[in-house]
N, C-alpha and C. Protein backbone atom coordinates (compact mmCIF):
# COMPACT_ATOMS: atom_id res chain seq x y z
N UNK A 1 -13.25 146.14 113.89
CA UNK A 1 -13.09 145.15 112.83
C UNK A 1 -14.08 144.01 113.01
N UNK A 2 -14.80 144.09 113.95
CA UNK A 2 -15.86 143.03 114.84
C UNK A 2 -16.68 142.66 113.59
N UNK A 3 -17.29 143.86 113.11
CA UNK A 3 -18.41 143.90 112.05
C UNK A 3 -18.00 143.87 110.87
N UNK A 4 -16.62 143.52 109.88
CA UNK A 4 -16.09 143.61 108.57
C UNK A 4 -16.25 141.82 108.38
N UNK A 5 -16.66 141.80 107.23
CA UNK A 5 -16.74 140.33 106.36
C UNK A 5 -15.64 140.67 105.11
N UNK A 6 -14.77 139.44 105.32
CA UNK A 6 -13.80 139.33 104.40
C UNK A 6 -14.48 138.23 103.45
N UNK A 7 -14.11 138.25 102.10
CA UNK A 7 -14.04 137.19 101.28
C UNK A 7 -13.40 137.11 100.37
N UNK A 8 -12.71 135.65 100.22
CA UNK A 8 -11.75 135.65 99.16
C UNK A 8 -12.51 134.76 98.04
N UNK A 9 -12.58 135.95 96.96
CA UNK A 9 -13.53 135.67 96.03
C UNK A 9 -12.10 134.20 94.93
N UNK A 10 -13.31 132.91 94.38
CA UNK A 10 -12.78 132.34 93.52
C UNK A 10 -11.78 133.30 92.41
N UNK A 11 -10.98 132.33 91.99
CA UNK A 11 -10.11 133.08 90.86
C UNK A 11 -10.88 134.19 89.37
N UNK A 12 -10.57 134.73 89.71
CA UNK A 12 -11.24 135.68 88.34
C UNK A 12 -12.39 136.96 89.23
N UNK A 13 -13.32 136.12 89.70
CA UNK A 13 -14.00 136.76 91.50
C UNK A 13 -15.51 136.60 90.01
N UNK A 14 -15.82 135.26 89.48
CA UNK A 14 -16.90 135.46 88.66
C UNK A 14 -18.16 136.12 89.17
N UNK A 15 -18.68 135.30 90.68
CA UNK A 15 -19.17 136.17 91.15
C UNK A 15 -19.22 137.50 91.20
N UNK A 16 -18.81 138.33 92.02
CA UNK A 16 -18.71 139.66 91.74
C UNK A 16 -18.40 140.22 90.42
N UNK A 17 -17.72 139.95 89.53
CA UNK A 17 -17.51 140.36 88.18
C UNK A 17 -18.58 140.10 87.63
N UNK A 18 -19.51 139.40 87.53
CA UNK A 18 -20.58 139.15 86.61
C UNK A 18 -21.91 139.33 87.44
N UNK A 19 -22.19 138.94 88.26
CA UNK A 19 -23.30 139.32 89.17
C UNK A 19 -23.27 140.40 90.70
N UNK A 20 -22.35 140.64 90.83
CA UNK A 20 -21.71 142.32 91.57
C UNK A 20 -22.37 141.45 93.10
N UNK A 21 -22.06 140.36 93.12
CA UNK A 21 -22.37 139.38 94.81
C UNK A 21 -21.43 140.12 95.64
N UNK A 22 -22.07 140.02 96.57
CA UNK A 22 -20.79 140.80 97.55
C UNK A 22 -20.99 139.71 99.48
N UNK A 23 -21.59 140.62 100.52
CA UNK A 23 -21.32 139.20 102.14
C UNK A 23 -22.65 138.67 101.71
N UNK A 24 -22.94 136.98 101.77
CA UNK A 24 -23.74 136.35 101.90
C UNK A 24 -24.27 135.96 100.41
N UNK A 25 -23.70 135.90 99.86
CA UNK A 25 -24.26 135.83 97.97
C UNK A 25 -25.02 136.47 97.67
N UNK A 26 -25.13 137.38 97.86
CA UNK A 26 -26.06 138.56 97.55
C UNK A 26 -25.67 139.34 96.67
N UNK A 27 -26.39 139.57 95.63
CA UNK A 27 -25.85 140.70 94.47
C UNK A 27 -26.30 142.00 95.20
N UNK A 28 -25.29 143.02 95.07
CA UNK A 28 -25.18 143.92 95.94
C UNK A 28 -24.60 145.64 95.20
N UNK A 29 -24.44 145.00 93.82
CA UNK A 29 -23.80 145.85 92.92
C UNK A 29 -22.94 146.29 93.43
N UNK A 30 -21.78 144.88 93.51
CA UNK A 30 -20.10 144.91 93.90
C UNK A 30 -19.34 145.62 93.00
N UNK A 31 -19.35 145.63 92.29
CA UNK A 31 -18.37 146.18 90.93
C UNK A 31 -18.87 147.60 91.37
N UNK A 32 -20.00 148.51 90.98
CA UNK A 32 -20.16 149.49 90.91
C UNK A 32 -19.82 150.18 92.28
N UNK A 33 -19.54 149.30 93.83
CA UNK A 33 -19.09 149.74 95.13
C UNK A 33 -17.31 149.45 94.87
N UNK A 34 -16.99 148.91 94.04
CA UNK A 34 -15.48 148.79 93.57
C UNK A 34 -15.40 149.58 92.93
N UNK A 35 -15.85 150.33 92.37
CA UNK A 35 -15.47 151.33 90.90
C UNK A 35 -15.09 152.58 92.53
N UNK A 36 -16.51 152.96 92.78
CA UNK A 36 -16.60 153.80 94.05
C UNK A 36 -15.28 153.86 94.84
N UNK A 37 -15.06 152.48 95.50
CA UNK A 37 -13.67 152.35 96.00
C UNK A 37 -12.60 152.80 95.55
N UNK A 38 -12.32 152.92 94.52
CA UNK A 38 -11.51 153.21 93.78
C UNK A 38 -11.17 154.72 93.64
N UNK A 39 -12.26 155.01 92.84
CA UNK A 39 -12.31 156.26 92.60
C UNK A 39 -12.00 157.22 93.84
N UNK A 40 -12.67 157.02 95.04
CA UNK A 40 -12.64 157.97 96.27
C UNK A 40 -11.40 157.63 97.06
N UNK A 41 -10.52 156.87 96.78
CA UNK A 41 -9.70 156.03 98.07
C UNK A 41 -8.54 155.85 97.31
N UNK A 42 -8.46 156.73 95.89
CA UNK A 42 -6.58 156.05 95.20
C UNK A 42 -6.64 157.35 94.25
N UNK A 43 -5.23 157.34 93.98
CA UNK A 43 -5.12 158.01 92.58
C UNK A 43 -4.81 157.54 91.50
N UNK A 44 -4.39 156.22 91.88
CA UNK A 44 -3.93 155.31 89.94
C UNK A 44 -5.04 154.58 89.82
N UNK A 45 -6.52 154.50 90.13
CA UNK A 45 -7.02 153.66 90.01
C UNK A 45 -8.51 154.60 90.04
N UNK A 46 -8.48 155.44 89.51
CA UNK A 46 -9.61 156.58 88.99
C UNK A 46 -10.05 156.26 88.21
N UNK A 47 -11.23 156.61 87.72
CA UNK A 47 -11.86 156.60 86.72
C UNK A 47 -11.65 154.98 85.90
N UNK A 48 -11.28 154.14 86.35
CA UNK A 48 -11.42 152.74 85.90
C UNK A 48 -13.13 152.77 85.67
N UNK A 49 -13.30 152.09 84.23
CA UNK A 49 -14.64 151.70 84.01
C UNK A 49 -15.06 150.40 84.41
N UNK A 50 -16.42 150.25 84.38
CA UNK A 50 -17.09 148.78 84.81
C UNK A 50 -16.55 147.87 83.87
N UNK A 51 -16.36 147.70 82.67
CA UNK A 51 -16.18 146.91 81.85
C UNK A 51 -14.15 146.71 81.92
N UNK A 52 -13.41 147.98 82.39
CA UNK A 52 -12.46 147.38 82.67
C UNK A 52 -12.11 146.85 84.17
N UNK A 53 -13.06 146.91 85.00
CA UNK A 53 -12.85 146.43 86.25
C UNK A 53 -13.29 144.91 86.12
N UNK A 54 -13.94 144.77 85.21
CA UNK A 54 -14.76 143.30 84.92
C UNK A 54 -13.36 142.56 84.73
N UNK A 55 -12.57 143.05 83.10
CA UNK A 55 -11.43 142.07 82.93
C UNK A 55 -10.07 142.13 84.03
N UNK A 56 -10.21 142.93 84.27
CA UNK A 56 -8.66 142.96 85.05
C UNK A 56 -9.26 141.68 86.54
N UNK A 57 -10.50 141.89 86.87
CA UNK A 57 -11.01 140.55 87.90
C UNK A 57 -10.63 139.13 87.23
N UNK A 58 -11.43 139.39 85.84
CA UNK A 58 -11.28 137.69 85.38
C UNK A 58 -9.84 137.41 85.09
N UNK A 59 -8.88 138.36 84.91
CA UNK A 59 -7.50 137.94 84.97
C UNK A 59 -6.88 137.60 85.99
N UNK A 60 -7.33 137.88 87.17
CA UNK A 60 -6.39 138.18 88.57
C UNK A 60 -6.57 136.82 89.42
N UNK A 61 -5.85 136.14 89.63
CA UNK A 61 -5.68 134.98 90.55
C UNK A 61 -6.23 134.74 91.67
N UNK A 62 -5.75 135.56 92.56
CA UNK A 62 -6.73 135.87 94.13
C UNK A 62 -6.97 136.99 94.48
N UNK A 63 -8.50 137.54 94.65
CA UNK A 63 -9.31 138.71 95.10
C UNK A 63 -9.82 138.31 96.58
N UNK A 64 -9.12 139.55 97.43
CA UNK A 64 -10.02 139.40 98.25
C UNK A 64 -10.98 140.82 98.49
N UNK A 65 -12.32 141.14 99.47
CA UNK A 65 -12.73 142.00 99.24
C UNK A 65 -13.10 142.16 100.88
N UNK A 66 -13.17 143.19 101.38
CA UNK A 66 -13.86 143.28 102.64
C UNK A 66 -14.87 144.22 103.00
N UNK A 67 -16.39 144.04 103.62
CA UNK A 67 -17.49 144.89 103.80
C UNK A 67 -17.61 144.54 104.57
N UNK A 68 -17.79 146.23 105.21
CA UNK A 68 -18.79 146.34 106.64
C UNK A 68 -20.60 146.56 105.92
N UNK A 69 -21.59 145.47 106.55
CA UNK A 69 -22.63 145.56 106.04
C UNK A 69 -22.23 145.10 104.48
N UNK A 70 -23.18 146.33 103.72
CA UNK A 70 -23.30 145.75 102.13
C UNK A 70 -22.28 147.27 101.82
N UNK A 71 -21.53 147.80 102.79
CA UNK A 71 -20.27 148.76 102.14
C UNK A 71 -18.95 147.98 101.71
N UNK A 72 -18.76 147.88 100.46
CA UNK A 72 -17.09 147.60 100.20
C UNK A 72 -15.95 148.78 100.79
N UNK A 73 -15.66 147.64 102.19
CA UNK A 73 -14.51 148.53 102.17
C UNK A 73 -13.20 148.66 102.36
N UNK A 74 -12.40 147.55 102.18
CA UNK A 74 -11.26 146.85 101.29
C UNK A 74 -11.39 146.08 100.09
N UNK A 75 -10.44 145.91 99.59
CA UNK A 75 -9.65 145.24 98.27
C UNK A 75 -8.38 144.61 97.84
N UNK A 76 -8.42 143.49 97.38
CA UNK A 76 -7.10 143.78 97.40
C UNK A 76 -7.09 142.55 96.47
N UNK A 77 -5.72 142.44 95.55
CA UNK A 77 -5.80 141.27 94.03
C UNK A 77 -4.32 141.01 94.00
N UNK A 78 -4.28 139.82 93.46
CA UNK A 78 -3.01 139.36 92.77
C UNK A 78 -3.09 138.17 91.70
N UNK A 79 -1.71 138.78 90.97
CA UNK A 79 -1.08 137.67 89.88
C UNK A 79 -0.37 136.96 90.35
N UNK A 80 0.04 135.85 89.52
CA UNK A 80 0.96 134.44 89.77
C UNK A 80 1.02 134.14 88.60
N UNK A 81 2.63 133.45 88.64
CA UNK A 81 2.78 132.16 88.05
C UNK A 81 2.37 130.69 89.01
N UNK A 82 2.07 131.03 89.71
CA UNK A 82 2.17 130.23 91.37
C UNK A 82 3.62 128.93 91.22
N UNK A 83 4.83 129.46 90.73
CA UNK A 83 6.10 129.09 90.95
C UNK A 83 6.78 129.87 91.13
N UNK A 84 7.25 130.61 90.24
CA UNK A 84 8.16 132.35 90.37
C UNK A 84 8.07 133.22 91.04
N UNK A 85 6.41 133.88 90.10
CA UNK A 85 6.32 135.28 90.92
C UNK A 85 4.83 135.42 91.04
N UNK A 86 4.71 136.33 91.97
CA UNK A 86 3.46 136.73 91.98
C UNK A 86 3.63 138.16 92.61
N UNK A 87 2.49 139.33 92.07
CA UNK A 87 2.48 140.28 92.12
C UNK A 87 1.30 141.08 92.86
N UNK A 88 1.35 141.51 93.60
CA UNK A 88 0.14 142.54 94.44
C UNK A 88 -0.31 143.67 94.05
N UNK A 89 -1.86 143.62 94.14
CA UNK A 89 -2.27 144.77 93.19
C UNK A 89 -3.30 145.58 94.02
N UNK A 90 -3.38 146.65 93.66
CA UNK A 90 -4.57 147.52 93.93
C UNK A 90 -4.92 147.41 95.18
N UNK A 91 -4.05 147.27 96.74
CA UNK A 91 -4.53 147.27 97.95
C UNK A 91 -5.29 148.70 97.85
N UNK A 92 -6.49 148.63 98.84
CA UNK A 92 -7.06 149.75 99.12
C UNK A 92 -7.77 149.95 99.91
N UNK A 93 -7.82 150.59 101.07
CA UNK A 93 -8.78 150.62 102.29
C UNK A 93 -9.68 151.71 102.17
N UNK A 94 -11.10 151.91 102.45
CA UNK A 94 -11.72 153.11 102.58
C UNK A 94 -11.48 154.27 103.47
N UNK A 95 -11.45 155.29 102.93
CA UNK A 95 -10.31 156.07 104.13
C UNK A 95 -10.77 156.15 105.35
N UNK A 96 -12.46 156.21 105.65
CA UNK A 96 -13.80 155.90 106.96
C UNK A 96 -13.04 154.82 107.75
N UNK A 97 -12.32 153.80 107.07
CA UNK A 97 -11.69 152.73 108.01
C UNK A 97 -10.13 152.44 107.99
N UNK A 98 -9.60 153.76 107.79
CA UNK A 98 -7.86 153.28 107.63
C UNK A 98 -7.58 152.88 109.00
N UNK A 99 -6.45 152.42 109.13
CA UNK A 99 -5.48 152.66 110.38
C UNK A 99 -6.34 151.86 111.37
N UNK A 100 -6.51 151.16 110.99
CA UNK A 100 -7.38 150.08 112.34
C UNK A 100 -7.11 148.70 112.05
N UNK A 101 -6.12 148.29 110.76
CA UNK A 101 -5.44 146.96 110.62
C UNK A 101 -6.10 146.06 109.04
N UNK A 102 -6.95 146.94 108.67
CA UNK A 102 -7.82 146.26 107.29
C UNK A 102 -6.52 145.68 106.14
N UNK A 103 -5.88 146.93 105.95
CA UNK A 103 -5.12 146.87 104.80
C UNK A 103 -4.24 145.33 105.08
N UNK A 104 -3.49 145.58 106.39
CA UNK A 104 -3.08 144.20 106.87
C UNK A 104 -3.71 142.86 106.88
N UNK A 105 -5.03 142.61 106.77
CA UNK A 105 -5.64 141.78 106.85
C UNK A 105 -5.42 141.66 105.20
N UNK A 106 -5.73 142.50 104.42
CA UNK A 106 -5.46 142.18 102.62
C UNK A 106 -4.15 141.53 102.67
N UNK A 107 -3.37 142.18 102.86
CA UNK A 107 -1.96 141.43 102.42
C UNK A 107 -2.05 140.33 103.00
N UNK A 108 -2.44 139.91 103.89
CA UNK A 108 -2.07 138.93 104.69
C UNK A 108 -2.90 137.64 103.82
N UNK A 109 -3.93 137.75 103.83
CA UNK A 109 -4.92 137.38 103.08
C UNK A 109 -4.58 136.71 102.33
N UNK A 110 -3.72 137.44 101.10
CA UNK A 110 -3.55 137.37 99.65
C UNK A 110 -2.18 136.55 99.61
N UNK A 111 -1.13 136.87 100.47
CA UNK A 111 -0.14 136.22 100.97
C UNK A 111 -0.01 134.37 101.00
N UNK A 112 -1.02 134.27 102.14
CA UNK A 112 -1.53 132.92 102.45
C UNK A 112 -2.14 131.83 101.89
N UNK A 113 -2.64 132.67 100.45
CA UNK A 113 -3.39 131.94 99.54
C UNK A 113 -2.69 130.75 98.99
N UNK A 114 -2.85 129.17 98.93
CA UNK A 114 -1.80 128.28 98.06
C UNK A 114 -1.25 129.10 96.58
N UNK A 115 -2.18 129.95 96.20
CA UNK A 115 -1.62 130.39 94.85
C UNK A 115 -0.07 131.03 94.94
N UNK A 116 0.16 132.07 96.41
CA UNK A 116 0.82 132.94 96.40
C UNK A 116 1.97 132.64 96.98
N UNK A 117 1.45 131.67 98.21
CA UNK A 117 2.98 131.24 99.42
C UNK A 117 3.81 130.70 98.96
N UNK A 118 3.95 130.04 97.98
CA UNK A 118 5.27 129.19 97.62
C UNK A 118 6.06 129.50 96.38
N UNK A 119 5.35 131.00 96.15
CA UNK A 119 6.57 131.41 94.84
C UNK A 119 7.53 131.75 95.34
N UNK A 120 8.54 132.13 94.27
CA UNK A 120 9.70 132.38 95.02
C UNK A 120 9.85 133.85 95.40
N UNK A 121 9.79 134.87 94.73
CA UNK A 121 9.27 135.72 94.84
C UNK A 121 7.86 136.67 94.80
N UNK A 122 7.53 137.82 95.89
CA UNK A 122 6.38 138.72 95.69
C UNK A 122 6.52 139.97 95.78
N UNK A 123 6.27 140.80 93.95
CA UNK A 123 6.63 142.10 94.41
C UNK A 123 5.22 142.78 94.55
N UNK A 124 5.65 143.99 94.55
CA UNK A 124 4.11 144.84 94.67
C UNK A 124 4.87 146.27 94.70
N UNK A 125 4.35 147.66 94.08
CA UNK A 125 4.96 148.49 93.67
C UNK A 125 3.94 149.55 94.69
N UNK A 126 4.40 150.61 95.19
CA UNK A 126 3.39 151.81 95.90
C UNK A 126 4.43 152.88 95.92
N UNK A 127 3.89 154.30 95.84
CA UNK A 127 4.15 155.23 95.87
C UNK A 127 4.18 156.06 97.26
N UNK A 128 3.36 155.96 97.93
CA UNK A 128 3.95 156.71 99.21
C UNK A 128 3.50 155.83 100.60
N UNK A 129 3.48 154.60 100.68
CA UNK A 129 2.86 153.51 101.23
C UNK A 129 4.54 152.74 101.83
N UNK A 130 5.48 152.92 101.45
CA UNK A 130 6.08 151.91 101.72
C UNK A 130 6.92 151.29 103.19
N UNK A 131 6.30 152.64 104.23
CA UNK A 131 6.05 152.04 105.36
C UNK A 131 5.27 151.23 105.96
N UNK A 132 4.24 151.43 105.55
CA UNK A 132 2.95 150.33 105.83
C UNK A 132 3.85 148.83 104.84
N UNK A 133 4.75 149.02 104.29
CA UNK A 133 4.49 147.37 103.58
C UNK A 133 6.18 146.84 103.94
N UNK A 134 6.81 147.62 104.57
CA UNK A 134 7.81 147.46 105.11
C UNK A 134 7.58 146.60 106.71
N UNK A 135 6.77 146.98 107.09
CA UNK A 135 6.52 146.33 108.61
C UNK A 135 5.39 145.38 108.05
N UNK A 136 5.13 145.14 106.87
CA UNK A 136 4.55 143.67 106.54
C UNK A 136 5.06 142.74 106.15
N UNK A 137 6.83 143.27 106.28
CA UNK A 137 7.96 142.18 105.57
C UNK A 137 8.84 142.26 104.35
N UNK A 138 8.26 143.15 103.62
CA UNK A 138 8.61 144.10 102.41
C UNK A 138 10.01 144.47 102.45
N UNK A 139 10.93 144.18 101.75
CA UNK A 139 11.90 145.11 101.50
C UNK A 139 11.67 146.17 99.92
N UNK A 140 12.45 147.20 100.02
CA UNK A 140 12.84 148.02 99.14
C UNK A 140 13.72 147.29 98.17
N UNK A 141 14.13 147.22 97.00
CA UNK A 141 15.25 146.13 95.99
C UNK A 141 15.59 146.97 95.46
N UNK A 142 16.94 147.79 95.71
CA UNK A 142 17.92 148.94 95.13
C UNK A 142 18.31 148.13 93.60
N UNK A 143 17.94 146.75 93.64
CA UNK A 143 19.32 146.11 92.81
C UNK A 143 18.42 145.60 91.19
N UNK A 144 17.10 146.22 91.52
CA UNK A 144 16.36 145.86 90.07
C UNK A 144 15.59 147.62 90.10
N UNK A 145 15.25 147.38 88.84
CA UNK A 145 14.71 148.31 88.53
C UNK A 145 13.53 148.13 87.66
N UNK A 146 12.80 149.71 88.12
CA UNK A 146 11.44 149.01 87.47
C UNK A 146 11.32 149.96 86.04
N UNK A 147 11.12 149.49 85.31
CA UNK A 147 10.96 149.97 83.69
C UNK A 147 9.65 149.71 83.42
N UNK A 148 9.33 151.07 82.81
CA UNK A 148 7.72 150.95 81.80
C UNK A 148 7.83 151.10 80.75
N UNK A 149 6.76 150.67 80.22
CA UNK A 149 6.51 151.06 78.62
C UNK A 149 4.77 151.50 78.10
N UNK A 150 4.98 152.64 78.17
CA UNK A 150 3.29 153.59 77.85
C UNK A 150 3.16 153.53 76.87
């Protein structure tokens, strides 16, 4: 982890959303190493285009991103009301670097942010992950339920 640069990009992450900056302000064609991320390292988060990876950034409260060199290879975003709730999105580690503490460093990250620490609640939804977010403090909530609408 000696050699990974974290950054917690401003709200929206204009940088990277508009000029693809990634360690050292360097445009680095971030977005298009996020699309990549994505695509190779998840299954709900495939085939996302550049233009929708652009808005879902300028919506999102706190981004953080982590590269070894000029490789993206964490992610990780959230919403707020920064009173109520706030919500965790799209953690994702490159699979070249799982299991060596990255993903933990996202949550933690995103956690700590003034936006995030003092709501009252933080959920975040995963499918076969929920050991990893259980020993990050996470409980399971039998007592709500989650409803969609497609």
């Amino acid at each position: 982890m000696k050699d990974i640069s974290l950054i917690k990009h401003a709200s929206g992450a204009p940088g990277l959303r508009l000029f693809g900056i990634g360690p050292a302000f360097k445009p680095i064609k971030g977005l298009e190493k996020l699309q990549v991320l994505f695509n190779q390292n998840t299954l709900w988060a495939k085939d996302r285009t550049i233009s929708q990876i652009q808005k879902m950034l300028s919506n999102s409260n706190v981004i953080i991103t982590l590269w070894s060199k000029h490789n993206l290879v964490g992610f990780g975003r959230a919403t707020t009301d920064e009173v109520y709730r706030a919500v965790l999105w799209d953690i994702v580690v490159s699979k070249e670097v799982q299991r060596v503490g990255l993903g933990k460093v996202i949550v933690e990250e995103l956690l700590k942010d003034k936006k995030i620490n003092s709501v009252e609640k933080v959920y975040l939804m995963t499918t076969d992950s929920q050991d990893f977010y259980k020993q990050l403090g996470f409980k399971v909530n039998i007592n709500q339920s989650l409803m969609m609408l497609s």
